[in-house]
PDB file of N, CA and C in Angstrom:
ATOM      1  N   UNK A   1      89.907 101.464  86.560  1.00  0.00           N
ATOM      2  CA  UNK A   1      88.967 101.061  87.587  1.00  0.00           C
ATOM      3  C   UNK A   1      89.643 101.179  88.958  1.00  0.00           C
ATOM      4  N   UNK A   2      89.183 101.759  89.900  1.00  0.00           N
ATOM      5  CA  UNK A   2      89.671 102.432  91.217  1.00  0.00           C
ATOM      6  C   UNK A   2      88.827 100.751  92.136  1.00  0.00           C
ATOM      7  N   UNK A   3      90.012 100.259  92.643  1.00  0.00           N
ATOM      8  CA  UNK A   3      90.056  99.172  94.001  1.00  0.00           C
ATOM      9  C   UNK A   3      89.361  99.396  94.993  1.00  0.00           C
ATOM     10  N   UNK A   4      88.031  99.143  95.722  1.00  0.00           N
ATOM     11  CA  UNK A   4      87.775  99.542  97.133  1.00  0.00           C
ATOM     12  C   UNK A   4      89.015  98.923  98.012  1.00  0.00           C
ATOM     13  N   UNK A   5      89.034  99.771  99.335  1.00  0.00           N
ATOM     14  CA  UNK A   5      90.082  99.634  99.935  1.00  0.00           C
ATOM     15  C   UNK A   5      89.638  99.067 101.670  1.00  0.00           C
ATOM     16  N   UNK A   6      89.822  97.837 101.963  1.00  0.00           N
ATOM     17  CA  UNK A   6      88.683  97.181 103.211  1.00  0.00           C
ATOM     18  C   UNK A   6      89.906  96.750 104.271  1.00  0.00           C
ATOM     19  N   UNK A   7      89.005  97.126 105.300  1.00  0.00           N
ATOM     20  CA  UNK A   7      90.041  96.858 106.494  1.00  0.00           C
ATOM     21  C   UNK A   7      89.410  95.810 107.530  1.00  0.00           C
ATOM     22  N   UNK A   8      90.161  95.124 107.460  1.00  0.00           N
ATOM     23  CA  UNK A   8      89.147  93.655 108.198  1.00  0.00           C
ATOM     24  C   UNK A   8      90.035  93.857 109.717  1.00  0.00           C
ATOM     25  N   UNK A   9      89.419  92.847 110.774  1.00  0.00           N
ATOM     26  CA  UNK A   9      90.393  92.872 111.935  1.00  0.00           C
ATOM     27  C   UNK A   9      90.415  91.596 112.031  1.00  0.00           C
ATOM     28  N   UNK A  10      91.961  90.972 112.418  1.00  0.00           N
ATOM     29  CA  UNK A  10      92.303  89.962 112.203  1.00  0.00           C
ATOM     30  C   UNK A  10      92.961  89.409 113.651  1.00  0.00           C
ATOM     31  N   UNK A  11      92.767  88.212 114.216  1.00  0.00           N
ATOM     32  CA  UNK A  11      93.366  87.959 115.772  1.00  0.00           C
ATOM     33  C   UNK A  11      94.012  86.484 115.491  1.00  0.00           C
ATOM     34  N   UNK A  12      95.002  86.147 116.347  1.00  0.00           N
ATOM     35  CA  UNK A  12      95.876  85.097 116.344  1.00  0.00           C
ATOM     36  C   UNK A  12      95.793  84.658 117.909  1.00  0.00           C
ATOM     37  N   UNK A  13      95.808  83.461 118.414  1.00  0.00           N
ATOM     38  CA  UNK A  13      95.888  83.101 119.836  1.00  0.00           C
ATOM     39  C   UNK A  13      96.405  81.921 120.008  1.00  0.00           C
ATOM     40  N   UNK A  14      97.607  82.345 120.464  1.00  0.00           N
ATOM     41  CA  UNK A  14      98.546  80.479 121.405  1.00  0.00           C
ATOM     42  C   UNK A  14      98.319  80.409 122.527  1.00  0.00           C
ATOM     43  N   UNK A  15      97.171  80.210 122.727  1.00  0.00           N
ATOM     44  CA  UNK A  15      96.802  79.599 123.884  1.00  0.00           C
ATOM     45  C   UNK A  15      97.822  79.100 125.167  1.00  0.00           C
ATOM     46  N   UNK A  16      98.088  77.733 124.564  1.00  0.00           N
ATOM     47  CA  UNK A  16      98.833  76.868 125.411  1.00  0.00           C
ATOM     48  C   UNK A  16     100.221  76.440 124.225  1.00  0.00           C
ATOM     49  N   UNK A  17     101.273  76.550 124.652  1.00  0.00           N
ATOM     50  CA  UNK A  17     102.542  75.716 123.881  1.00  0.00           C
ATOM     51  C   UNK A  17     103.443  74.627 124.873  1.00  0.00           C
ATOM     52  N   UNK A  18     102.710  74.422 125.930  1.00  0.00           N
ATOM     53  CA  UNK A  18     103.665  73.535 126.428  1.00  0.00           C
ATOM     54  C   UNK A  18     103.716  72.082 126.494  1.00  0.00           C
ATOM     55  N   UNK A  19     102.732  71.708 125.363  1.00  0.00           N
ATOM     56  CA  UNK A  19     103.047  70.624 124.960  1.00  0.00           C
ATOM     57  C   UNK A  19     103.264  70.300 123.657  1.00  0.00           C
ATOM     58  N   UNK A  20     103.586  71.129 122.935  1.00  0.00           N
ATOM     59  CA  UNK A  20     104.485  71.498 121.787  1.00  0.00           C
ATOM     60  C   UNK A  20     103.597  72.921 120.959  1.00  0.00           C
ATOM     61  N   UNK A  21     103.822  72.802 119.322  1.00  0.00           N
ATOM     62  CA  UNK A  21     103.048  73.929 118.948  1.00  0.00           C
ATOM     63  C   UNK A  21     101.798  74.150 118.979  1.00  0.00           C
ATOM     64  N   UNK A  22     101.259  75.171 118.863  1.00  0.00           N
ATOM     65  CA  UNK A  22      99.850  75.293 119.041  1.00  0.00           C
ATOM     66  C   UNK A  22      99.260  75.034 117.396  1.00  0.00           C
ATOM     67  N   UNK A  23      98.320  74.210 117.856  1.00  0.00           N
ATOM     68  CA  UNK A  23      97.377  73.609 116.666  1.00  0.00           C
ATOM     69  C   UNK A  23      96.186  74.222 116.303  1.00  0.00           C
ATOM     70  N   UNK A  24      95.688  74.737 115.310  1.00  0.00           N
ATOM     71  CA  UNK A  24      94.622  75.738 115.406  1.00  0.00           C
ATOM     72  C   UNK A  24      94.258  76.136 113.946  1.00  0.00           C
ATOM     73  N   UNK A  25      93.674  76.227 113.117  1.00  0.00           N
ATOM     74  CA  UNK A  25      93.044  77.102 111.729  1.00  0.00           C
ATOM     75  C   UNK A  25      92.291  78.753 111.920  1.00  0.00           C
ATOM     76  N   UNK A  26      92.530  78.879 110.742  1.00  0.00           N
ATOM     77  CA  UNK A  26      91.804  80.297 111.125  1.00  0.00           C
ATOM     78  C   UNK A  26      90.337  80.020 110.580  1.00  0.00           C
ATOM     79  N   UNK A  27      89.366  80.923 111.289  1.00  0.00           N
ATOM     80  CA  UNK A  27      87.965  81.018 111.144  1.00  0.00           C
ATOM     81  C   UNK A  27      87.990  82.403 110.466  1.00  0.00           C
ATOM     82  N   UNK A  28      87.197  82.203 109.536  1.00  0.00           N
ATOM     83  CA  UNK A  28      86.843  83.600 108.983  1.00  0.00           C
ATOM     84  C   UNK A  28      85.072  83.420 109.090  1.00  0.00           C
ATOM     85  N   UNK A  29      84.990  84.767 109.856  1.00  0.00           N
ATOM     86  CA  UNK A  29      83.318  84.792 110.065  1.00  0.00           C
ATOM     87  C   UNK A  29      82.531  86.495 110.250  1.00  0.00           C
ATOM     88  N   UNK A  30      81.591  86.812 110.243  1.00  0.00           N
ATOM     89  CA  UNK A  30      81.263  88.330 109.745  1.00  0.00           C
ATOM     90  C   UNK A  30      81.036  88.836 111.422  1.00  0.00           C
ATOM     91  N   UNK A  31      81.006  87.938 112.194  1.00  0.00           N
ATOM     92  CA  UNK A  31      80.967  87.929 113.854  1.00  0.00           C
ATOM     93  C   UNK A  31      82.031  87.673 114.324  1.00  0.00           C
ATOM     94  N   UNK A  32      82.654  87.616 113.967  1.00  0.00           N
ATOM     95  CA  UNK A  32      84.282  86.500 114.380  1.00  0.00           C
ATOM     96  C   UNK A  32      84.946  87.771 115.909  1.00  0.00           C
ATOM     97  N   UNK A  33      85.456  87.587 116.802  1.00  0.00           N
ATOM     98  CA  UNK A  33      85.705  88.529 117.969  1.00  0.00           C
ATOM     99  C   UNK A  33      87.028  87.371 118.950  1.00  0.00           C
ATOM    100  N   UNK A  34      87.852  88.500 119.109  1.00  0.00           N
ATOM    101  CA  UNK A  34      88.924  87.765 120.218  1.00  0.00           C
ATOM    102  C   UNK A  34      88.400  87.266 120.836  1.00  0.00           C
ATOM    103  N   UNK A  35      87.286  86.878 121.976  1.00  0.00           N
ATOM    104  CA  UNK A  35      87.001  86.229 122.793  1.00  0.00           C
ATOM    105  C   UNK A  35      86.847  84.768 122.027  1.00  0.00           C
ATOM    106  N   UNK A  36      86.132  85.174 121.108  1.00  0.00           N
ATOM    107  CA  UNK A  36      85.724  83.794 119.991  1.00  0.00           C
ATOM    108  C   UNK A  36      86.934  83.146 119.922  1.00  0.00           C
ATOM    109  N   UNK A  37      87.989  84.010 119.819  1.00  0.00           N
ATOM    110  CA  UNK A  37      89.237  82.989 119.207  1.00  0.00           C
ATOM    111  C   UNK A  37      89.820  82.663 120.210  1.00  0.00           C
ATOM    112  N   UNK A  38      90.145  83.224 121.186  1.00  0.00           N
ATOM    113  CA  UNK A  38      90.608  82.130 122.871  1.00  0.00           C
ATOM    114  C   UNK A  38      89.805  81.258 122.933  1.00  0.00           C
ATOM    115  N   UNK A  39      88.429  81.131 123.193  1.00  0.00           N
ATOM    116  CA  UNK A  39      87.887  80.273 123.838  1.00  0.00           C
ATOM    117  C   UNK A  39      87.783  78.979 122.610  1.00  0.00           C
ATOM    118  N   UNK A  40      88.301  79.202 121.459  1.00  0.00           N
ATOM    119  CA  UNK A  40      88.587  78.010 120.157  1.00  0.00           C
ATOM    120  C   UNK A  40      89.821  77.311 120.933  1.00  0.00           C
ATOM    121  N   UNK A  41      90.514  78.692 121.008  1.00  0.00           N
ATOM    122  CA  UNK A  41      92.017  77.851 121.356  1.00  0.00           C
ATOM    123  C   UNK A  41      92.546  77.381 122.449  1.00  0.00           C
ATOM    124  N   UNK A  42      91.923  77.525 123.226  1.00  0.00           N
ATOM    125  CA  UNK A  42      91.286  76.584 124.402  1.00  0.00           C
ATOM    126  C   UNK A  42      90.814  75.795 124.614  1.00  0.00           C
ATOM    127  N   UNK A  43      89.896  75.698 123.733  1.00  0.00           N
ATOM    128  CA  UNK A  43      89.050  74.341 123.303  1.00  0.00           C
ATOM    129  C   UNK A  43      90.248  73.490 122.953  1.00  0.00           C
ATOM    130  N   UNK A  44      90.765  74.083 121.542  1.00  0.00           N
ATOM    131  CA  UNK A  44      92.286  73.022 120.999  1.00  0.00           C
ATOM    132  C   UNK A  44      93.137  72.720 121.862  1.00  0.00           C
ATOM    133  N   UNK A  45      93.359  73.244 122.790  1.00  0.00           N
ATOM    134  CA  UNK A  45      94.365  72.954 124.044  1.00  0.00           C
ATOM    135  C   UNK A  45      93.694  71.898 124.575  1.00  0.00           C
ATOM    136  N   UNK A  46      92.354  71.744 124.769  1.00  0.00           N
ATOM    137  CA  UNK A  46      91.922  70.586 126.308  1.00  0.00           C
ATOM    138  C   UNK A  46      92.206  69.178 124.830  1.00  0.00           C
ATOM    139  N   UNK A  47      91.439  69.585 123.660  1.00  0.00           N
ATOM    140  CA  UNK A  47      91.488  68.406 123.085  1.00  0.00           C
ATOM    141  C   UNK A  47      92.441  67.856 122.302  1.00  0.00           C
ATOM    142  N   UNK A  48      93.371  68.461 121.964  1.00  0.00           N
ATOM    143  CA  UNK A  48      95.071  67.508 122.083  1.00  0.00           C
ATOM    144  C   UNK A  48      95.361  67.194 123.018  1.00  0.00           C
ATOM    145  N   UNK A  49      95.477  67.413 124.332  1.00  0.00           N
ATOM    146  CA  UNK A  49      95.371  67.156 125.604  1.00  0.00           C
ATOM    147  C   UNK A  49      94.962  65.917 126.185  1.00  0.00           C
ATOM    148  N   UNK A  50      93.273  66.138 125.385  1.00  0.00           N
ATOM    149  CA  UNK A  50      92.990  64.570 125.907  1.00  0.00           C
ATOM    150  C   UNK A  50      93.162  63.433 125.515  1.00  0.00           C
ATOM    151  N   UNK A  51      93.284  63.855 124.245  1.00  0.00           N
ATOM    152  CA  UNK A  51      93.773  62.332 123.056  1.00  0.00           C
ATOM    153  C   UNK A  51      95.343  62.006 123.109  1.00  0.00           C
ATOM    154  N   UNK A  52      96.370  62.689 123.741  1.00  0.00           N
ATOM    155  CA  UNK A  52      97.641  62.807 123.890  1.00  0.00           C
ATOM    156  C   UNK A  52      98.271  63.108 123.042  1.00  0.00           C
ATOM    157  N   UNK A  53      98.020  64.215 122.089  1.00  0.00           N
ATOM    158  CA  UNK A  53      98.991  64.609 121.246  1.00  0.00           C
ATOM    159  C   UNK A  53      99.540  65.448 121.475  1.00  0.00           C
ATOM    160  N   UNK A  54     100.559  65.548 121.170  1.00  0.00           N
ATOM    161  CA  UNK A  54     102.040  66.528 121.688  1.00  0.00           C
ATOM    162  C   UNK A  54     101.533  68.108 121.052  1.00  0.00           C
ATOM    163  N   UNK A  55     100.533  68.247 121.081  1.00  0.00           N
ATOM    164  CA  UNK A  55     100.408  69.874 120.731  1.00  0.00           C
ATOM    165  C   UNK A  55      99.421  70.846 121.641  1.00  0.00           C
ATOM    166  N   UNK A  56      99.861  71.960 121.046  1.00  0.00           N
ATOM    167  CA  UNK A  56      99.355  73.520 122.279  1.00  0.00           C
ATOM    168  C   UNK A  56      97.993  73.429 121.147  1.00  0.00           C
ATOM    169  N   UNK A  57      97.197  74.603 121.901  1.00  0.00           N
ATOM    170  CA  UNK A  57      96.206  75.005 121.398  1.00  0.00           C
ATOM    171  C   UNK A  57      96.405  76.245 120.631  1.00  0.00           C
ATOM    172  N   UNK A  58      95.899  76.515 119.494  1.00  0.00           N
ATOM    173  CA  UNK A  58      95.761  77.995 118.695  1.00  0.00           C
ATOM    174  C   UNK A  58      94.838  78.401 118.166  1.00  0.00           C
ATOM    175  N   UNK A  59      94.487  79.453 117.324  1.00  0.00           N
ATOM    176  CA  UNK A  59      93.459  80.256 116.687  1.00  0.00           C
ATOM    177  C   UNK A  59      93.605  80.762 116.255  1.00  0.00           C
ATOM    178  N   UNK A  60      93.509  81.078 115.008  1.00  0.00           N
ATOM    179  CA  UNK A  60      93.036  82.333 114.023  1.00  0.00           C
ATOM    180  C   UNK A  60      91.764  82.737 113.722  1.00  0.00           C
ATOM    181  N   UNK A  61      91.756  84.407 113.293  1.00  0.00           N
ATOM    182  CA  UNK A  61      90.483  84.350 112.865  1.00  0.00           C
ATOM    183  C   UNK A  61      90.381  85.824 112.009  1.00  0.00           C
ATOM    184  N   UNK A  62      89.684  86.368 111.521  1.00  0.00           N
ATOM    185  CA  UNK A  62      89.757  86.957 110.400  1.00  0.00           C
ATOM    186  C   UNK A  62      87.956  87.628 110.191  1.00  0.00           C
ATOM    187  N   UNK A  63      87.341  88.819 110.786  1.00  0.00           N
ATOM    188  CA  UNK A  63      85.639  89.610 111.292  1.00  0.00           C
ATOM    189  C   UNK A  63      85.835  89.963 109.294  1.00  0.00           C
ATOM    190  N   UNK A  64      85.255  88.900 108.471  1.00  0.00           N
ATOM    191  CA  UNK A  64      84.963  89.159 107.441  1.00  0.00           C
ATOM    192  C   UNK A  64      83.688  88.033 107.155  1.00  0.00           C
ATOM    193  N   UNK A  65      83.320  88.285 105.550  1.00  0.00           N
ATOM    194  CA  UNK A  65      82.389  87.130 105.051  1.00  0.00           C
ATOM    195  C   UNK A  65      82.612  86.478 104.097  1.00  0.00           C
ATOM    196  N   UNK A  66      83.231  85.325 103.879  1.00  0.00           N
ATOM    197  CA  UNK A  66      83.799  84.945 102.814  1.00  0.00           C
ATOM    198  C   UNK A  66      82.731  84.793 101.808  1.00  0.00           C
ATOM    199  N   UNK A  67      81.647  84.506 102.052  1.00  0.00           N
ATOM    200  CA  UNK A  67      80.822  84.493 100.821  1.00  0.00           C
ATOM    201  C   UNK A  67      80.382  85.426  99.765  1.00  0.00           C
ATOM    202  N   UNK A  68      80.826  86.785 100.440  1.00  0.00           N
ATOM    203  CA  UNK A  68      80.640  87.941  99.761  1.00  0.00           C
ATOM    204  C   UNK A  68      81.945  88.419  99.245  1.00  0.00           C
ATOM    205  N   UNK A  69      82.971  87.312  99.337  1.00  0.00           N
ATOM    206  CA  UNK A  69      84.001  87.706  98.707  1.00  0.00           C
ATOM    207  C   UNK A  69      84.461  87.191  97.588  1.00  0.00           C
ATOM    208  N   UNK A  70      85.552  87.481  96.409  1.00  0.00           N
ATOM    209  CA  UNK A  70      85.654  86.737  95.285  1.00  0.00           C
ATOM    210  C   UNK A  70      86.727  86.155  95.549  1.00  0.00           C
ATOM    211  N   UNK A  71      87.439  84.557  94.829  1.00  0.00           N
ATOM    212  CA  UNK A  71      88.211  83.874  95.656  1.00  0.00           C
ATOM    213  C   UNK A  71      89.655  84.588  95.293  1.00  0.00           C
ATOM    214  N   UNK A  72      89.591  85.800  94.365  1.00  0.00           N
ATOM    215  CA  UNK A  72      90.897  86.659  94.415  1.00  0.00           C
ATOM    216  C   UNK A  72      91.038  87.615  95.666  1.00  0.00           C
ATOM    217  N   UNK A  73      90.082  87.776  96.533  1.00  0.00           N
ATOM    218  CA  UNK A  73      90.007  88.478  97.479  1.00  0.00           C
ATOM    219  C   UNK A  73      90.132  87.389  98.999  1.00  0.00           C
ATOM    220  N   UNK A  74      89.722  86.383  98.607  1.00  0.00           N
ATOM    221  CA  UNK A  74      89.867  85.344  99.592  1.00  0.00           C
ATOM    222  C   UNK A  74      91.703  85.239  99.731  1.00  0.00           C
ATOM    223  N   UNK A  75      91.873  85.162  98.927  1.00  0.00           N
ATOM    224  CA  UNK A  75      93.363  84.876  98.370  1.00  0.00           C
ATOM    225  C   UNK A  75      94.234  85.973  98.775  1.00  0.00           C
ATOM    226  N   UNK A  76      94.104  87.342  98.571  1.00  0.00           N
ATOM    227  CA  UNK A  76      94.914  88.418  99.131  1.00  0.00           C
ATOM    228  C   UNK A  76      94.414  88.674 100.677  1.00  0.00           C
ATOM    229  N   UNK A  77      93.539  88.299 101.126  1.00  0.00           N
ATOM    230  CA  UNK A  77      92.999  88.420 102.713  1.00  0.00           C
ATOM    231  C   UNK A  77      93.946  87.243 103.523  1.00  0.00           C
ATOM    232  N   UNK A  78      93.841  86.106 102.680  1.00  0.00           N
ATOM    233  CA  UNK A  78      94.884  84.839 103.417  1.00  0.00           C
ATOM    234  C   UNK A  78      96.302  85.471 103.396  1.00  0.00           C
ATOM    235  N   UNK A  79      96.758  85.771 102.378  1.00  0.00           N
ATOM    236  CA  UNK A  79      98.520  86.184 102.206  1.00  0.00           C
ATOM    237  C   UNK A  79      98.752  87.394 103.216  1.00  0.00           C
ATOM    238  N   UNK A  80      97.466  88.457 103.110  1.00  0.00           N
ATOM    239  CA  UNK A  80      97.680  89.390 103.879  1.00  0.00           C
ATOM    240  C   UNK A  80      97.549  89.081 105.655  1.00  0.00           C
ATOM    241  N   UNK A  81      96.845  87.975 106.000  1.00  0.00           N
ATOM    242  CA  UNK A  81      96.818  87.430 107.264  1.00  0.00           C
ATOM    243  C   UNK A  81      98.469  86.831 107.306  1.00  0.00           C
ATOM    244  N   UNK A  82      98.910  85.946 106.642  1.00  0.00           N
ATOM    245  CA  UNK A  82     100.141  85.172 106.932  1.00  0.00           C
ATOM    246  C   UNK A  82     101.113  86.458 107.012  1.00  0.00           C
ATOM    247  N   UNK A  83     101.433  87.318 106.118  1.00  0.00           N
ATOM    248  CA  UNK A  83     102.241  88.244 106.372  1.00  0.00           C
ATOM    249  C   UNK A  83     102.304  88.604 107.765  1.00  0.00           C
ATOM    250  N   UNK A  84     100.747  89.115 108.117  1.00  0.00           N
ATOM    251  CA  UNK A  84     100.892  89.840 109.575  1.00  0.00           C
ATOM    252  C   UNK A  84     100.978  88.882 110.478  1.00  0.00           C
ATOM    253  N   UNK A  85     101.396  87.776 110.194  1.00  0.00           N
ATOM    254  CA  UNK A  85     101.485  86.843 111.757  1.00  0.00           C
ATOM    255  C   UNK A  85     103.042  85.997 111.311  1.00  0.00           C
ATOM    256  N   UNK A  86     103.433  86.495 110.587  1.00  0.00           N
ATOM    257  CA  UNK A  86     105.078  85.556 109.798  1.00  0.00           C
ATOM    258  C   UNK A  86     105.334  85.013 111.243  1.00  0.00           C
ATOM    259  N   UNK A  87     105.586  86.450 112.206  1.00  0.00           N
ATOM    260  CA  UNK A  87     106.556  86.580 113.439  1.00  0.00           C
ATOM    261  C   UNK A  87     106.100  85.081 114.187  1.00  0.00           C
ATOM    262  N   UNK A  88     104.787  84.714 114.222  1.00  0.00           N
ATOM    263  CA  UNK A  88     104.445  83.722 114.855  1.00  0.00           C
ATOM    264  C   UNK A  88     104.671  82.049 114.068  1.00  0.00           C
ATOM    265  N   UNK A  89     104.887  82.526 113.124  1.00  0.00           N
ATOM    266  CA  UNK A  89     104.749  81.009 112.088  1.00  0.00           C
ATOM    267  C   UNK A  89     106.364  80.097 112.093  1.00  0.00           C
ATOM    268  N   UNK A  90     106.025  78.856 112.666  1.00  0.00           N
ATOM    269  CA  UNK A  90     107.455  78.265 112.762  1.00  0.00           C
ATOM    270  C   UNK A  90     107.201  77.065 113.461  1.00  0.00           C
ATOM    271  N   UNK A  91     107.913  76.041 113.145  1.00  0.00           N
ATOM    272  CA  UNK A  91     107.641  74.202 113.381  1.00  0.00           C
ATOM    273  C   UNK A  91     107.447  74.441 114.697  1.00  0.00           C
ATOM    274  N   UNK A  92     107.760  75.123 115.500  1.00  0.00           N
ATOM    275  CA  UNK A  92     107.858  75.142 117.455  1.00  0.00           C
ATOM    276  C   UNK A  92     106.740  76.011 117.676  1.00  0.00           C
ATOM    277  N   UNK A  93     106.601  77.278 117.144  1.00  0.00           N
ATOM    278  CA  UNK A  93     105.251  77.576 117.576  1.00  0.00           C
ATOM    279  C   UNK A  93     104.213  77.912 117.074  1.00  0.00           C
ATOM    280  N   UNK A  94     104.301  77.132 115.974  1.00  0.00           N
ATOM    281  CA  UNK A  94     102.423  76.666 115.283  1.00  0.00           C
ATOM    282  C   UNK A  94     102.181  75.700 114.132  1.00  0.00           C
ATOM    283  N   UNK A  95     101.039  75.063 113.966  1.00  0.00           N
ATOM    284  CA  UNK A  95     101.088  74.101 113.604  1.00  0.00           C
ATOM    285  C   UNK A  95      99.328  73.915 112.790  1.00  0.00           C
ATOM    286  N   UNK A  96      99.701  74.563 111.744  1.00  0.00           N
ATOM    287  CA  UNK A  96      98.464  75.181 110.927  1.00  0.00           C
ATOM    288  C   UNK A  96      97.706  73.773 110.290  1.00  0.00           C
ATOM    289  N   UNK A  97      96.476  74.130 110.274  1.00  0.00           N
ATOM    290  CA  UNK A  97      95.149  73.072 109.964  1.00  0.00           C
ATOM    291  C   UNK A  97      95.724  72.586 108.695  1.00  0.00           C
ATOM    292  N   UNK A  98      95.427  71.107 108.038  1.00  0.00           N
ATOM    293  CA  UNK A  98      96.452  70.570 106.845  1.00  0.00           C
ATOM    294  C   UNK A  98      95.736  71.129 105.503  1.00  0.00           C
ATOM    295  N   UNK A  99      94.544  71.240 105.721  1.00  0.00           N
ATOM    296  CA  UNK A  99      93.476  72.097 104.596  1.00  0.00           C
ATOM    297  C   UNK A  99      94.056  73.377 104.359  1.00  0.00           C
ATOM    298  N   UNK A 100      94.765  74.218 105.478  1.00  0.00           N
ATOM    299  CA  UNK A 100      94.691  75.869 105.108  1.00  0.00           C
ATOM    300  C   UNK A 100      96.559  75.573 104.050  1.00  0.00           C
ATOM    301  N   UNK A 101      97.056  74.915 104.767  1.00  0.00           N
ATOM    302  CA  UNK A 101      98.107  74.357 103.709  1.00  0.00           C
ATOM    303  C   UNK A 101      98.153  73.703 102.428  1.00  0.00           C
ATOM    304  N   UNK A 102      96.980  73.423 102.676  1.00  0.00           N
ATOM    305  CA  UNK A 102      96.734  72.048 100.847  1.00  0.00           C
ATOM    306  C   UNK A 102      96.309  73.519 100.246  1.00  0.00           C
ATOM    307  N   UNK A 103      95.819  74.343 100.901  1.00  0.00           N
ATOM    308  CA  UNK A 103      94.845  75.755 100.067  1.00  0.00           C
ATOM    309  C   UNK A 103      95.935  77.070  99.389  1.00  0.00           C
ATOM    310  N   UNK A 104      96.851  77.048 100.855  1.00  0.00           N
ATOM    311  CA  UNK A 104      98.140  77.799 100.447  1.00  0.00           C
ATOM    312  C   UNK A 104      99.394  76.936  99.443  1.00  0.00           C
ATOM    313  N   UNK A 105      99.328  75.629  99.178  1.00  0.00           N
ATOM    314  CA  UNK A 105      99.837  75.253  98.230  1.00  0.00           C
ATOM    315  C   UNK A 105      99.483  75.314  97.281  1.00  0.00           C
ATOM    316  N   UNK A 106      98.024  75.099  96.951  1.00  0.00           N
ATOM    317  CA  UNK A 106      97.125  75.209  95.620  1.00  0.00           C
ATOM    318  C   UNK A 106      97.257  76.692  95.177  1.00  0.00           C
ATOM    319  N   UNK A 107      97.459  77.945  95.469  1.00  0.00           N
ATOM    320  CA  UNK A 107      97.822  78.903  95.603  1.00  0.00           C
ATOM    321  C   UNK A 107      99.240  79.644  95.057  1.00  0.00           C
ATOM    322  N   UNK A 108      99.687  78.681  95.540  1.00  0.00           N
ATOM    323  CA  UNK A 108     101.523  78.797  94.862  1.00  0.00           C
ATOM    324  C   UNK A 108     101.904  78.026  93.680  1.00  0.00           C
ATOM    325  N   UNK A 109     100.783  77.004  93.405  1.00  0.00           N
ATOM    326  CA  UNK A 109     100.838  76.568  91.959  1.00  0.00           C
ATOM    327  C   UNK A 109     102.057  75.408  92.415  1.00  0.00           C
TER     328      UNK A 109
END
């Protein structure tokens, strides 16, 4: 059985880090567009900001549909997102949603 082979476009945005890492989840949506994901992580910037928590604003996001996907494909779309953003992933500059972690642990068994 021959694999279809799908090319999604995928965006990352640190907004703000100067009040520590940027805080942010990824959105996966069939509209999903860079502008979409600044103006999230912007959003996350004013509102750690206002509540005083020591963190930047961030974003991910991922122009797919998860509902039309199977959760083995959900699953190689996430690993294949973390791969392409490793360079960014680290206690100082980011600080991923606690769900996309409980999901990537459930994942690693």
């Amino acid at each position: 059985m021959m694999e279809k082979v799908q090319i999604f476009h995928a965006y990352r945005v640190q907004y703000n880090t100067a009040r520590g890492p940027a805080k942010g989840g990824i959105r996966w949506h069939p509209d999903e567009t860079i502008d979409t994901i600044r103006a999230l992580a912007a959003w996350m910037t004013w509102k750690t900001a206002v509540v005083d928590i020591p963190l930047g604003g961030g974003k991910g996001g991922v122009t797919c549909n998860p509902k039309w996907m199977s959760e083995a494909e959900k699953q190689r779309l996430a690993r294949a997102y973390i791969r392409a953003i490793a360079s960014q992933i680290s206690v100082r500059k980011m600080s991923p949603h606690p769900m996309f972690i409980q999901l990537l642990r459930s994942w690693l068994g």
